[in-house]
Protein backbone atom coordinates (compact mmCIF):
# COMPACT_ATOMS: atom_id res chain seq x y z
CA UNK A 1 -73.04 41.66 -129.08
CA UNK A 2 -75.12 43.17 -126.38
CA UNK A 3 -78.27 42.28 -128.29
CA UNK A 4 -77.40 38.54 -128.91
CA UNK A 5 -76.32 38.05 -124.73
CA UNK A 6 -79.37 39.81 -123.77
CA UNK A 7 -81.43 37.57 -126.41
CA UNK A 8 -79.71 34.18 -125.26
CA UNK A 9 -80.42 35.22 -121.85
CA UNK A 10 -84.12 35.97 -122.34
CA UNK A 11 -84.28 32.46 -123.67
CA UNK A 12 -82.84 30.65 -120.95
CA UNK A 13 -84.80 32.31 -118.81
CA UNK A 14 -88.33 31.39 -121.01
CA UNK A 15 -86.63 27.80 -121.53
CA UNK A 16 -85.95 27.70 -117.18
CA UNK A 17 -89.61 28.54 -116.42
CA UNK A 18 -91.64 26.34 -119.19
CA UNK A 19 -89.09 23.13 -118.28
CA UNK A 20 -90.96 21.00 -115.54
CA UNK A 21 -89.78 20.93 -112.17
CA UNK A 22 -87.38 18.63 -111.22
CA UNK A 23 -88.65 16.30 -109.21
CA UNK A 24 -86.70 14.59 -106.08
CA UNK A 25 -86.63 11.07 -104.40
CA UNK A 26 -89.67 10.90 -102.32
CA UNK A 27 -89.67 8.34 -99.40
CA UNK A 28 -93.25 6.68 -98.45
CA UNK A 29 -93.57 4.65 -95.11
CA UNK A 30 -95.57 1.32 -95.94
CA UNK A 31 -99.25 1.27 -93.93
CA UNK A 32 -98.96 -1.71 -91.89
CA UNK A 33 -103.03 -1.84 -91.65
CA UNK A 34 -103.00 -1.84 -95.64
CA UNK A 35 -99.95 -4.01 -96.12
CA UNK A 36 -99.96 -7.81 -96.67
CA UNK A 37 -97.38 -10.07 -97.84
CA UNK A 38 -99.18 -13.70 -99.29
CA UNK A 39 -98.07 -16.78 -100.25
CA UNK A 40 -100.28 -19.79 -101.55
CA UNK A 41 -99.46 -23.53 -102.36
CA UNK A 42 -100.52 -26.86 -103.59
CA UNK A 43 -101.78 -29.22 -100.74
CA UNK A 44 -101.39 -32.47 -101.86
CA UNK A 45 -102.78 -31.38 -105.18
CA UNK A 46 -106.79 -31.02 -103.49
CA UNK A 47 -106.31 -27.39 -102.72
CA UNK A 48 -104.57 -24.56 -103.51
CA UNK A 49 -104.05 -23.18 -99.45
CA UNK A 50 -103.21 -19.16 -98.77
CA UNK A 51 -102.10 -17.91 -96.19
CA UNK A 52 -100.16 -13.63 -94.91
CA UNK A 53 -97.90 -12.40 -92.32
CA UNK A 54 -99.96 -9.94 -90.24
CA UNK A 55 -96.49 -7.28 -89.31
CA UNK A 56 -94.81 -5.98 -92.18
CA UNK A 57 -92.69 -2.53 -92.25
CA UNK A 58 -90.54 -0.65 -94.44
CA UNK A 59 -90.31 2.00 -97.47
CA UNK A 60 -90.63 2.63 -100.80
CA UNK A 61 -88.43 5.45 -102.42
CA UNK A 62 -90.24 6.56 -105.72
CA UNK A 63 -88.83 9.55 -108.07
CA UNK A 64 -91.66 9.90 -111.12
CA UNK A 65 -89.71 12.33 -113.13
CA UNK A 66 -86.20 9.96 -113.09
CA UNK A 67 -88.75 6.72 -113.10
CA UNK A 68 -86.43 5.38 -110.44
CA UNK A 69 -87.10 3.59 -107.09
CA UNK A 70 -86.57 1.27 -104.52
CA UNK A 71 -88.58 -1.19 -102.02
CA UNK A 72 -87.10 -2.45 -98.61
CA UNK A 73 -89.64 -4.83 -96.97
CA UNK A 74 -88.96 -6.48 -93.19
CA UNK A 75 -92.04 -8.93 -92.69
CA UNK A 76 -92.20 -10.55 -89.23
CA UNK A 77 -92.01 -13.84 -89.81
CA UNK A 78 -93.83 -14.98 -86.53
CA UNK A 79 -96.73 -12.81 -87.81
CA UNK A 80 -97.99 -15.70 -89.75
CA UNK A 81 -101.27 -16.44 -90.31
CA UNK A 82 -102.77 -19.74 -91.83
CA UNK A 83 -106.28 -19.27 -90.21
CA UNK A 84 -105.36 -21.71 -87.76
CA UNK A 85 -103.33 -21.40 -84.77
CA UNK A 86 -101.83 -24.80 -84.05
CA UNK A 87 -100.88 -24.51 -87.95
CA UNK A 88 -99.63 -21.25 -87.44
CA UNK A 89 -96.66 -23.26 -84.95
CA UNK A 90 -96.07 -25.72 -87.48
CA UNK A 91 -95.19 -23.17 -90.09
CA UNK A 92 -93.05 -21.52 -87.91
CA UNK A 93 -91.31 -24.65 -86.75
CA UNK A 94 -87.91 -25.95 -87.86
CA UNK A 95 -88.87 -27.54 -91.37
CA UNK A 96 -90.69 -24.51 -92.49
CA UNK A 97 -90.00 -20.86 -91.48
CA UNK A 98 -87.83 -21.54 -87.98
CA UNK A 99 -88.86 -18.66 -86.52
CA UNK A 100 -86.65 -19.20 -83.29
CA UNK A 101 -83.72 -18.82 -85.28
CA UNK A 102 -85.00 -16.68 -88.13
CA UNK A 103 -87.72 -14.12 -86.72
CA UNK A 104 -88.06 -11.89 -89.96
CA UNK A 105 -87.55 -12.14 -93.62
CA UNK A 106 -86.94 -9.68 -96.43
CA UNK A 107 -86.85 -8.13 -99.82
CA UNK A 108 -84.49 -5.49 -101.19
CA UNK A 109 -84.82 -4.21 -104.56
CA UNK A 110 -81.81 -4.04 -107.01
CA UNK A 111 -83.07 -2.09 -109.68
CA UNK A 112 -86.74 -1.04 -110.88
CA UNK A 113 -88.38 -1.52 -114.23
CA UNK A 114 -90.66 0.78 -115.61
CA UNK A 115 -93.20 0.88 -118.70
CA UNK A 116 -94.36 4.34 -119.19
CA UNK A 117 -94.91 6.18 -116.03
CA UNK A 118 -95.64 2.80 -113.98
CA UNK A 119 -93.21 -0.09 -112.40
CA UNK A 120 -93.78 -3.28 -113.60
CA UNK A 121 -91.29 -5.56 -112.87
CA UNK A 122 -89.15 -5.43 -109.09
CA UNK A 123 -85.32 -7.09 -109.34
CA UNK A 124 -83.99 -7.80 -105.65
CA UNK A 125 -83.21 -10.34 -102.59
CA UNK A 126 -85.48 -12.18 -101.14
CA UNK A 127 -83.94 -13.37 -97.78
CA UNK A 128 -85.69 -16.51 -95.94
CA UNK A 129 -84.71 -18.40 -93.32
CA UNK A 130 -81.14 -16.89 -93.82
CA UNK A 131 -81.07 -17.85 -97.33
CA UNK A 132 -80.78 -15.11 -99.75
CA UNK A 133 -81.61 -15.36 -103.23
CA UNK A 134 -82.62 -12.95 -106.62
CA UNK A 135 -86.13 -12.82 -108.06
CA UNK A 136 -88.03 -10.31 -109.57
CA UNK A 137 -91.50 -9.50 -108.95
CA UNK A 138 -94.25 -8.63 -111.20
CA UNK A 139 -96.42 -5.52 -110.68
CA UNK A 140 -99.72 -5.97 -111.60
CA UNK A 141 -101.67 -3.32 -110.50
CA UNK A 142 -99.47 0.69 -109.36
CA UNK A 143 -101.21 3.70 -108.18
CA UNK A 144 -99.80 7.09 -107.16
CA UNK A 145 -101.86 10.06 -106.25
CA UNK A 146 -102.88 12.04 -102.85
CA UNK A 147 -104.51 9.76 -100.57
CA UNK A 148 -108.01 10.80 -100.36
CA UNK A 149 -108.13 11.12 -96.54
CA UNK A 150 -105.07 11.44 -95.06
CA UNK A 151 -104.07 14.37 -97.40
CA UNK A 152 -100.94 13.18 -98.44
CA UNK A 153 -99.16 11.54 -101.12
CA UNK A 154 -99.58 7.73 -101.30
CA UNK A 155 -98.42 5.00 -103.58
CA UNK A 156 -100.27 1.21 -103.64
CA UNK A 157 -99.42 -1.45 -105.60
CA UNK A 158 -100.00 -5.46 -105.98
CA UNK A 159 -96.45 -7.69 -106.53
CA UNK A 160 -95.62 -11.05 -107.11
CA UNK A 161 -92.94 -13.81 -107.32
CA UNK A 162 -93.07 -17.80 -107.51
CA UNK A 163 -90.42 -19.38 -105.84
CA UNK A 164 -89.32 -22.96 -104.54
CA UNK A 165 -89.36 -23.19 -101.29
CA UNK A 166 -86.16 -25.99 -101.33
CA UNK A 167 -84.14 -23.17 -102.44
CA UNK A 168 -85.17 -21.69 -99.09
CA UNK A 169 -83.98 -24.75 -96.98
CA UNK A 170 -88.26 -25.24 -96.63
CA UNK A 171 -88.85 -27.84 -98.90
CA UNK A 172 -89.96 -30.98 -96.30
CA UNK A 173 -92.94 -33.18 -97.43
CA UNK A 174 -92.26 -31.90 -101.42
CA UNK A 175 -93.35 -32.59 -104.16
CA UNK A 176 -96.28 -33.86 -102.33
CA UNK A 177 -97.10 -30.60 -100.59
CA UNK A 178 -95.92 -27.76 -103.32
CA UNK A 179 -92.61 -26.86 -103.33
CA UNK A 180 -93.84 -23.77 -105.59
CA UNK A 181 -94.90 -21.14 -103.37
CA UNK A 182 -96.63 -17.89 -105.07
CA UNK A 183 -95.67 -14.94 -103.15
CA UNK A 184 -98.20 -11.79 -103.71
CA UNK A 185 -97.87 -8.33 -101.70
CA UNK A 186 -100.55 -5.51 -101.58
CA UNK A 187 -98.61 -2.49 -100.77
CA UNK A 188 -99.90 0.66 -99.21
CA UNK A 189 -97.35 3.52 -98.76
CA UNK A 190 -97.42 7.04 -97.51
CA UNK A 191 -95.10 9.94 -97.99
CA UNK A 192 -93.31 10.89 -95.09
């Protein structure tokens, strides 16, 4: 009896130490100098126009071993950039963004989707210009490893999402100018 506890014991103990290490939630900090929410759209069918917010914050919560995580984005709404500055106010006026009323806008996720060790699809709300609604984002691109010179832990990744921007209470002069706007993110995070 002695022989078969002290065996069973031995084996846990070999089992314990070649079993990986279980790995915990780790919480990155997004880069605001590598982090750049996009959308693009039709202009009157001659051009396809793109344009990013300039201020975005938040974190990313990413456990490898459970292939879990989670993405909270705030993106400063008045940060937009069209390349022009008296377009910049239109976009942010009442018929577009209405950044007096509605300063920010955001994406939660809901649940993560992985393929192998990678995300590739995002489930959450979107919230503009008050209006909350679900879509799901497609990663395209996912990389996870120390960052070369900061000597910490980083994750980057490209997203995106096509959505109407009606459904946002944005919709004025469509279909003429696109009411299908392609959101894309590039996504720069480091471990806290």
């Amino acid at each position: 009896m002695k022989t078969t506890a002290k065996f069973s014991l031995i084996a846990a103990l070999a089992f314990a130490a070649a079993a990986p290490a279980m790995a915990a939630p780790e919480t990155y900090v997004l880069d605001a100098g590598h982090t750049f929410p996009r959308f693009s759209y039709s202009h009157f069918g001659y051009s396809t126009q793109l344009s990013r917010f300039n201020k975005t914050s938040g974190k990313i919560v990413f456990d490898a071993a459970a292939k879990t995580g989670s993405v909270d984005v705030l993106i400063d709404a008045k940060s937009v950039d069209t390349g022009s500055a008296l377009f910049d106010q239109h976009i942010q006026g009442e018929d577009f963004l209405d950044t007096a009323k509605y300063p920010t806008a955001s994406f939660k996720s809901t649940a993560v989707r992985f393929e192998g060790d990678k995300p590739v699809a995002i489930a959450g709300n979107l919230t503009l210009k008050g209006v909350t609604r679900p879509v799901t984002l497609t990663v395209s691109s996912f990389q996870h490893m120390p960052h070369p010179m900061l000597k910490k832990d980083a994750i980057g990744a490209n997203a995106s999402v096509t959505v109407k921007r009606s459904d946002f209470n944005a919709g004025k002069h469509a279909p003429y100018v696109g009411d299908e706007v392609t959101i894309s993110i590039a996504v720069e995070a480091i471990k806290e």
